[in-house]
N, C-alpha and C. Protein backbone atom coordinates (compact mmCIF):
# COMPACT_ATOMS: atom_id res chain seq x y z
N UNK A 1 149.55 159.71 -35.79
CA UNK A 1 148.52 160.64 -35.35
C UNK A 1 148.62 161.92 -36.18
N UNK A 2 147.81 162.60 -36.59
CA UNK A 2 147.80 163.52 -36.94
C UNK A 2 147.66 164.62 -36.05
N UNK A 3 148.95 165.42 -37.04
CA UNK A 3 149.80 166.90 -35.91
C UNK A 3 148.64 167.87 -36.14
N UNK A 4 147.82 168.25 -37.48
CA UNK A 4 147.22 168.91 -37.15
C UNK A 4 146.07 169.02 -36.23
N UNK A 5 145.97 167.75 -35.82
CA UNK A 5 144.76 167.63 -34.92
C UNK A 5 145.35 167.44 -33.25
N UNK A 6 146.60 167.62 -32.91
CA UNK A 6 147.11 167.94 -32.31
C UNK A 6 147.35 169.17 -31.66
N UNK A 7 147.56 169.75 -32.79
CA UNK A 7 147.71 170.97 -32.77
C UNK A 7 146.72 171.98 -32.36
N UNK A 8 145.67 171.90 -33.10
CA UNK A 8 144.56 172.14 -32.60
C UNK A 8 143.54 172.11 -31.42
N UNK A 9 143.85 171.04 -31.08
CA UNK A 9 143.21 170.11 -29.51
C UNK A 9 144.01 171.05 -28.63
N UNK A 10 145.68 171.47 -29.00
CA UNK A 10 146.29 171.96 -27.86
C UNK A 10 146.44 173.20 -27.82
N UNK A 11 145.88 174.30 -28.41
CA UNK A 11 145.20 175.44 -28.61
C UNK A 11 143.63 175.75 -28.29
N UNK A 12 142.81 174.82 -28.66
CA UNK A 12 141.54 174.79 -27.86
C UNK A 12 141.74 174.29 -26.20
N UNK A 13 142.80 173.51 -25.04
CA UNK A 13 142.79 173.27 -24.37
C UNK A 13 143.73 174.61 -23.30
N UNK A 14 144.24 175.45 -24.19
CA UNK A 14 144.45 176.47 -24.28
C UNK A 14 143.74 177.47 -23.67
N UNK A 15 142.74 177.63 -24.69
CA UNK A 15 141.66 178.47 -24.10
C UNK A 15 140.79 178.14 -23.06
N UNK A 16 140.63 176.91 -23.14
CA UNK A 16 139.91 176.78 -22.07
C UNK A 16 140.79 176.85 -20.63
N UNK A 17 141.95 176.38 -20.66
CA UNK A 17 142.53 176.98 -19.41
C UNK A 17 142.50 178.11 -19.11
N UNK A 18 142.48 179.13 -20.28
CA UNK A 18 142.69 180.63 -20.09
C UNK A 18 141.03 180.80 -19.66
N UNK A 19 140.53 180.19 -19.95
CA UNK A 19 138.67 180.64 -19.23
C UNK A 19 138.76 180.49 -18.41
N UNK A 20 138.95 179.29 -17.59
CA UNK A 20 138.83 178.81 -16.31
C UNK A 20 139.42 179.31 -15.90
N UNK A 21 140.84 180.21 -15.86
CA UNK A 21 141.62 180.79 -14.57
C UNK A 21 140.78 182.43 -14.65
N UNK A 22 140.15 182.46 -15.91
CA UNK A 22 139.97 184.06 -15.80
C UNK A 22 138.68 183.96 -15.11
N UNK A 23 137.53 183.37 -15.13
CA UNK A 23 136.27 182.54 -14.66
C UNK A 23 136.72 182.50 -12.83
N UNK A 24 138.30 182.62 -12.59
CA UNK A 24 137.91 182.41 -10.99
C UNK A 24 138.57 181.42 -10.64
N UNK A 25 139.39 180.14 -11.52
CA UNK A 25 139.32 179.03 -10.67
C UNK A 25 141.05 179.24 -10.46
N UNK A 26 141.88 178.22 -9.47
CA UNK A 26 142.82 178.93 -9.10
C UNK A 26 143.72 178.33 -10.43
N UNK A 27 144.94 178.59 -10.40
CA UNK A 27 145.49 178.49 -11.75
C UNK A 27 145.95 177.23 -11.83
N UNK A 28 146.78 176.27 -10.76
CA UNK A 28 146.69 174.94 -10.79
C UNK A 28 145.31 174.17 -11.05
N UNK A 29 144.43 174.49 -10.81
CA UNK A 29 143.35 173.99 -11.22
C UNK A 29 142.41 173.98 -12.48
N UNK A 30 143.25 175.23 -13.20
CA UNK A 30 143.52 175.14 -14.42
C UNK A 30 144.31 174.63 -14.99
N UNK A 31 145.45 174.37 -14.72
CA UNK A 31 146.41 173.46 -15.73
C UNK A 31 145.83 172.51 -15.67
N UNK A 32 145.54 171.74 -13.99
CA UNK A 32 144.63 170.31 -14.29
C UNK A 32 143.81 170.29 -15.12
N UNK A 33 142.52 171.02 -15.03
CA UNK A 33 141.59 170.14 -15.89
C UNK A 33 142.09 170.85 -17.38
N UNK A 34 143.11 171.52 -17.80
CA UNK A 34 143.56 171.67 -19.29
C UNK A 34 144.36 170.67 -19.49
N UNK A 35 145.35 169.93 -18.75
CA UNK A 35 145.55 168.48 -18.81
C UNK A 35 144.72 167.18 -19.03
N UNK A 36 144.02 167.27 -18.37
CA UNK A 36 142.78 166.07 -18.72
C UNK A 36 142.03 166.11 -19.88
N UNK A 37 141.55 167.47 -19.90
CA UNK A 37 141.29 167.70 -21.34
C UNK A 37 142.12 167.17 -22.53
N UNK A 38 142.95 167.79 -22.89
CA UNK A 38 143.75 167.26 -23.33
C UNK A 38 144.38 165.81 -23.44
N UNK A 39 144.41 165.35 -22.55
CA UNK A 39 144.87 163.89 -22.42
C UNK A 39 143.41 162.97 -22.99
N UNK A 40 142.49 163.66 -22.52
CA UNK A 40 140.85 162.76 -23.23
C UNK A 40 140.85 162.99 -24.69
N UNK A 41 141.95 164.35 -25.18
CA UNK A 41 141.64 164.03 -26.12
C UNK A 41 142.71 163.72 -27.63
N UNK A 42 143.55 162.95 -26.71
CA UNK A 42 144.35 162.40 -26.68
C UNK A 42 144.15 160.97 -27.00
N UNK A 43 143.59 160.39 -26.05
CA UNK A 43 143.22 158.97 -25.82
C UNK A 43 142.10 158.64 -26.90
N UNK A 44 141.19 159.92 -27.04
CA UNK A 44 139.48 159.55 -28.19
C UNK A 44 140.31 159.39 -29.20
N UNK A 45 141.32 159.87 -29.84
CA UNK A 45 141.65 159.75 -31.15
C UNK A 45 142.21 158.34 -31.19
N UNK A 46 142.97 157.85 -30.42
CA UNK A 46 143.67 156.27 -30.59
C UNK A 46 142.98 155.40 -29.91
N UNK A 47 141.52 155.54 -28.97
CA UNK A 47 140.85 154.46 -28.72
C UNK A 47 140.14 153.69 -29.46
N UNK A 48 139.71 153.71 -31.07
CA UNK A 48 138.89 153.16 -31.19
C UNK A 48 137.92 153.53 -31.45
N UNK A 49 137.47 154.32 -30.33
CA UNK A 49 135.81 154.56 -30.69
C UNK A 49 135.55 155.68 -31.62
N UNK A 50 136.39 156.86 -31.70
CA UNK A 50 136.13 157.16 -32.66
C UNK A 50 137.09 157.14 -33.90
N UNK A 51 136.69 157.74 -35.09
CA UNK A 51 137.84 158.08 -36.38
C UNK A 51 137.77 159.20 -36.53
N UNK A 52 139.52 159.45 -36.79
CA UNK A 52 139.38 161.04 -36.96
C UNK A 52 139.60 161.41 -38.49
N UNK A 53 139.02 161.94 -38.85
CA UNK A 53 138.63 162.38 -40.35
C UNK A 53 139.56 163.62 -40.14
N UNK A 54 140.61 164.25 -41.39
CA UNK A 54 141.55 165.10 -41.56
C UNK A 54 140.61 166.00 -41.99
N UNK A 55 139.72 165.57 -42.81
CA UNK A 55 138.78 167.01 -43.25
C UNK A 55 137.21 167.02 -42.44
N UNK A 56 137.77 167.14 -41.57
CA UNK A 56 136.41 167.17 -40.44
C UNK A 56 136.59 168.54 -39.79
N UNK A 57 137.60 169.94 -40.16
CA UNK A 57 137.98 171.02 -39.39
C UNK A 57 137.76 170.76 -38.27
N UNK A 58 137.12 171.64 -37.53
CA UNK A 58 137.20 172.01 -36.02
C UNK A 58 136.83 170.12 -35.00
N UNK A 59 135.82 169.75 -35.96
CA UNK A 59 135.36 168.55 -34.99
C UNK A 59 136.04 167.24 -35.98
N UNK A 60 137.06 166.60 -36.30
CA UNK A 60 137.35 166.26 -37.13
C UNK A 60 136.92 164.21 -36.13
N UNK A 61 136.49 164.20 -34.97
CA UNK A 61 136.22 162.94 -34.54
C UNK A 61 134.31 162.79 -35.11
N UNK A 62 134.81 161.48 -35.34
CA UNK A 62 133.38 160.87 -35.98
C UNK A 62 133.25 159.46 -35.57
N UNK A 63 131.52 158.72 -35.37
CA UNK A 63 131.61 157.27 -34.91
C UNK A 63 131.30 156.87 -36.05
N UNK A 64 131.84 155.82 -36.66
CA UNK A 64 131.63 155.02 -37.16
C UNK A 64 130.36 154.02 -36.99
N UNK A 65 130.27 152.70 -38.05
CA UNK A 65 128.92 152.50 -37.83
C UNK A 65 128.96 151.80 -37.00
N UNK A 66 130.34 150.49 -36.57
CA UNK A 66 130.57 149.64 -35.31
C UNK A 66 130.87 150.26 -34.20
N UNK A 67 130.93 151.20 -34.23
CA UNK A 67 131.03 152.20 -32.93
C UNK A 67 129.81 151.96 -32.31
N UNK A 68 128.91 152.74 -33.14
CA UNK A 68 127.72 153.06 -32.59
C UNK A 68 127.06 151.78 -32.28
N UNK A 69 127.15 150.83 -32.77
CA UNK A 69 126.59 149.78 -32.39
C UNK A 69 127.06 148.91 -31.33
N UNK A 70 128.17 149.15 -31.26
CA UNK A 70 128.59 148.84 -29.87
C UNK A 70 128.52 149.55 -28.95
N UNK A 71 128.09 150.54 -28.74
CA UNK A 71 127.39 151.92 -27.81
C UNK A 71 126.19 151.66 -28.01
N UNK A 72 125.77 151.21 -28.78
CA UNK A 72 123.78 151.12 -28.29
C UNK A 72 123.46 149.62 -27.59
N UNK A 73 124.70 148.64 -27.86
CA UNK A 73 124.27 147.33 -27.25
C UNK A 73 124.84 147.81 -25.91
N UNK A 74 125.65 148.16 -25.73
CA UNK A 74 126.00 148.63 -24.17
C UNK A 74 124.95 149.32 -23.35
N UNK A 75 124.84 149.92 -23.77
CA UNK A 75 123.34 151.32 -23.32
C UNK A 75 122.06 150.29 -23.02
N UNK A 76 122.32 149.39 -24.20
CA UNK A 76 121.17 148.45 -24.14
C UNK A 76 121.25 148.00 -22.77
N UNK A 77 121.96 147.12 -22.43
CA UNK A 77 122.20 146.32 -21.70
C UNK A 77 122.11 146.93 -19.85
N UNK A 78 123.10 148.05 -20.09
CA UNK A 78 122.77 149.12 -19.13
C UNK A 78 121.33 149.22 -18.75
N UNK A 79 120.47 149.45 -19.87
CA UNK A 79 119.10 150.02 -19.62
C UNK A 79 118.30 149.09 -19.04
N UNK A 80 118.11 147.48 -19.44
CA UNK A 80 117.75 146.45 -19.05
C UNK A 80 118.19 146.06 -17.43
N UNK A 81 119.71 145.92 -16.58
CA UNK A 81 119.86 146.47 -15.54
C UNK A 81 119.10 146.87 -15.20
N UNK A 82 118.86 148.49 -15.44
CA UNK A 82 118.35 148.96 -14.39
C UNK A 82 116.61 149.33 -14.38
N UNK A 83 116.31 148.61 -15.55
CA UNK A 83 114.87 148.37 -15.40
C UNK A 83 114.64 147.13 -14.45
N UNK A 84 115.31 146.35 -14.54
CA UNK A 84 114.93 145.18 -13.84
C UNK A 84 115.38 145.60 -12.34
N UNK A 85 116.24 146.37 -11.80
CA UNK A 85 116.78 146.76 -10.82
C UNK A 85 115.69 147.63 -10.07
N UNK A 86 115.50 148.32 -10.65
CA UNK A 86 114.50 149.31 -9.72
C UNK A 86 112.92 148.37 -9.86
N UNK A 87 112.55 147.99 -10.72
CA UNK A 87 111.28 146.61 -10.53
C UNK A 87 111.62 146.03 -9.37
N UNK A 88 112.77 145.12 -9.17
CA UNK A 88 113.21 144.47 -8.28
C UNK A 88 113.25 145.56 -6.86
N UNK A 89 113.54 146.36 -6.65
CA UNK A 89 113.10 147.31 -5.76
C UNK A 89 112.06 147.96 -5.04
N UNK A 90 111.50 148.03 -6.28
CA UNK A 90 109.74 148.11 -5.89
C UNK A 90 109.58 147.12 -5.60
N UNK A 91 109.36 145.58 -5.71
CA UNK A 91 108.88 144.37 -5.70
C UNK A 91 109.14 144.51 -3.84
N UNK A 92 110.01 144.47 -3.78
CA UNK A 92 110.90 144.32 -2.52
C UNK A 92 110.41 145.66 -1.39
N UNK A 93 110.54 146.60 -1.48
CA UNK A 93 110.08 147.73 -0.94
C UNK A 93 108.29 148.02 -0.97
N UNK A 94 108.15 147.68 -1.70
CA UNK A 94 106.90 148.46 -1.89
C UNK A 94 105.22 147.29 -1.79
N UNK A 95 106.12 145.62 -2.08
CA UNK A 95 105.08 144.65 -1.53
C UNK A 95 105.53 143.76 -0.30
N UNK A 96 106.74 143.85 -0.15
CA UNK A 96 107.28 142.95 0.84
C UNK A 96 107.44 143.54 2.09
N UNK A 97 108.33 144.64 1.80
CA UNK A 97 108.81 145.69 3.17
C UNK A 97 107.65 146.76 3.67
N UNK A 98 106.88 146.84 2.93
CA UNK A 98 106.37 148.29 2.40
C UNK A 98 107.10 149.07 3.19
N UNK A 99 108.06 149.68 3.07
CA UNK A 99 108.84 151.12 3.47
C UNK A 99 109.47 151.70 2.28
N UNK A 100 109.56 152.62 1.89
CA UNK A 100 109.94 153.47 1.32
C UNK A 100 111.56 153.13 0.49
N UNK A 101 111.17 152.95 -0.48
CA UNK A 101 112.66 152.90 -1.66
C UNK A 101 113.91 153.59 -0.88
N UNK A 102 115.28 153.48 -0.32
CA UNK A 102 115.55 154.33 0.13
C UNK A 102 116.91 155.14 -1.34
N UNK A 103 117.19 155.96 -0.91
CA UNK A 103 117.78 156.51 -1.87
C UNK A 103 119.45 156.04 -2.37
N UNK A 104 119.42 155.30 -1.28
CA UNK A 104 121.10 154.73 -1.60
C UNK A 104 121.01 153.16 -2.53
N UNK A 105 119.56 152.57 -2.08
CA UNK A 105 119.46 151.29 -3.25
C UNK A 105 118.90 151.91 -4.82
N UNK A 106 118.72 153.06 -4.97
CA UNK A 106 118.30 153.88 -6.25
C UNK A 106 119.81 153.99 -6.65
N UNK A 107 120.76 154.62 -5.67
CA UNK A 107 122.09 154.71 -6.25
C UNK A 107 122.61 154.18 -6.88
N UNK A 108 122.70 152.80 -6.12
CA UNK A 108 123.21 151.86 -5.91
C UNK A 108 123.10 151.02 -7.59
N UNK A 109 121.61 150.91 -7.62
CA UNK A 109 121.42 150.52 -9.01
C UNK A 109 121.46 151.09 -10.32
N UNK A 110 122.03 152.34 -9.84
CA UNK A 110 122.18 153.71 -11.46
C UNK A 110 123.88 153.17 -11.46
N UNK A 111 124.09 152.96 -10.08
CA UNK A 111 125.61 153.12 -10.03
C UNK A 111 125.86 151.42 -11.06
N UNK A 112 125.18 150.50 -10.54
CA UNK A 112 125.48 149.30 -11.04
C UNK A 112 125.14 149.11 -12.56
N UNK A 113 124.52 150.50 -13.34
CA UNK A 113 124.42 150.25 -14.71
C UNK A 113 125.05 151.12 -15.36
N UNK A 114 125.92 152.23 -14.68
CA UNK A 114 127.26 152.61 -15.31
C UNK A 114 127.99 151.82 -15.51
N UNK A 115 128.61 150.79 -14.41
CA UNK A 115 129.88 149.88 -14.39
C UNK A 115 129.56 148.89 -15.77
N UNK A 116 128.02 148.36 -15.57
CA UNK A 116 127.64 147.65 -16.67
C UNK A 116 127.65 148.02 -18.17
N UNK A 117 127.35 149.34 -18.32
CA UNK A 117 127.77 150.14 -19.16
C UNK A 117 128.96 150.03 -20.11
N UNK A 118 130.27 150.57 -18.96
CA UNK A 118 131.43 150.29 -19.23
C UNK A 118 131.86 149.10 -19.77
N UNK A 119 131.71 148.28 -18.64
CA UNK A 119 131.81 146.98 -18.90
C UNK A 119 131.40 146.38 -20.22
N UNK A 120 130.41 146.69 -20.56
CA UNK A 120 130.27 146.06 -22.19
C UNK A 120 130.95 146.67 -22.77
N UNK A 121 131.10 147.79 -22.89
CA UNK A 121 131.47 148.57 -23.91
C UNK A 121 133.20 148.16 -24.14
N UNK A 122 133.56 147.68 -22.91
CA UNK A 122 135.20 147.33 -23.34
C UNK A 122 134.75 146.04 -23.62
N UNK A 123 133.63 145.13 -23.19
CA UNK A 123 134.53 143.67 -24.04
C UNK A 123 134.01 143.57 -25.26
N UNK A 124 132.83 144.43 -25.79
CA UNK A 124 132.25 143.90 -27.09
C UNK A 124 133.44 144.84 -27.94
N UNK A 125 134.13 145.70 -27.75
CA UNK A 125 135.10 146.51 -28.32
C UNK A 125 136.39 145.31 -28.25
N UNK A 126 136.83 144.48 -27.76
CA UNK A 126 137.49 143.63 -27.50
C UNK A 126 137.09 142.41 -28.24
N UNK A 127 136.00 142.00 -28.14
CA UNK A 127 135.84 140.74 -29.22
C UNK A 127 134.97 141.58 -30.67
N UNK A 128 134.88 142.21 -30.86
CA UNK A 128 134.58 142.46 -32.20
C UNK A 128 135.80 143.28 -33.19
């Protein structure tokens, strides 16, 4: 891994702890989310998805071109979900039931094209 990008990440996570406690929030609750921070960015550099370029200064993460393409078939796929999901909703609500969409099967189906989301995105990252 590269230290300077280490280094860096843990000086920008830095400041942002120092915002957030000065911003109000209590100071454990700053170390947390300057931990997570940190640890995300931690994990982006050795997951995969992105590459970190040494001469990229301040933003030195970049996607590649199989990145992105495995992020747009995911998204894809996501998007298809939940077109067909909320169709299927209306179909159901709006000619069958006629009552009103309720707001937890709207959830329900945003919620079911995150997971789907995810879900591609680790296995096409896995078989490609």
């Amino acid at each position: 891994m590269n230290v300077r990008y280490v280094v860096l990440r843990t000086a920008l996570v830095a400041v942002l702890g120092t915002a957030l406690y000065a911003g109000g929030l209590p100071w454990w609750a700053a170390v947390l989310a300057s931990v997570v921070a940190l640890l995300f960015f931690l994990v982006a550099s050795r997951s995969g998805r992105y590459v970190v370029e040494s001469g990229g200064g301040v933003a030195p993460l970049r996607r590649d071109e199989r990145s992105q393409t495995i992020r747009d078939r995911a998204a894809r796929n996501a998007f298809i979900l939940t077109i067909l999901g909320v169709a299927g909703l209306t179909i159901a609500y709006g000619r069958v039931l006629e009552t009103p969409v309720p707001v937890a099967a709207l959830s329900g189906v945003l919620g079911l094209a995150v997971i789907t989301y995810i879900v591609s995105d680790v296995c096409l990252r896995r078989s490609a």
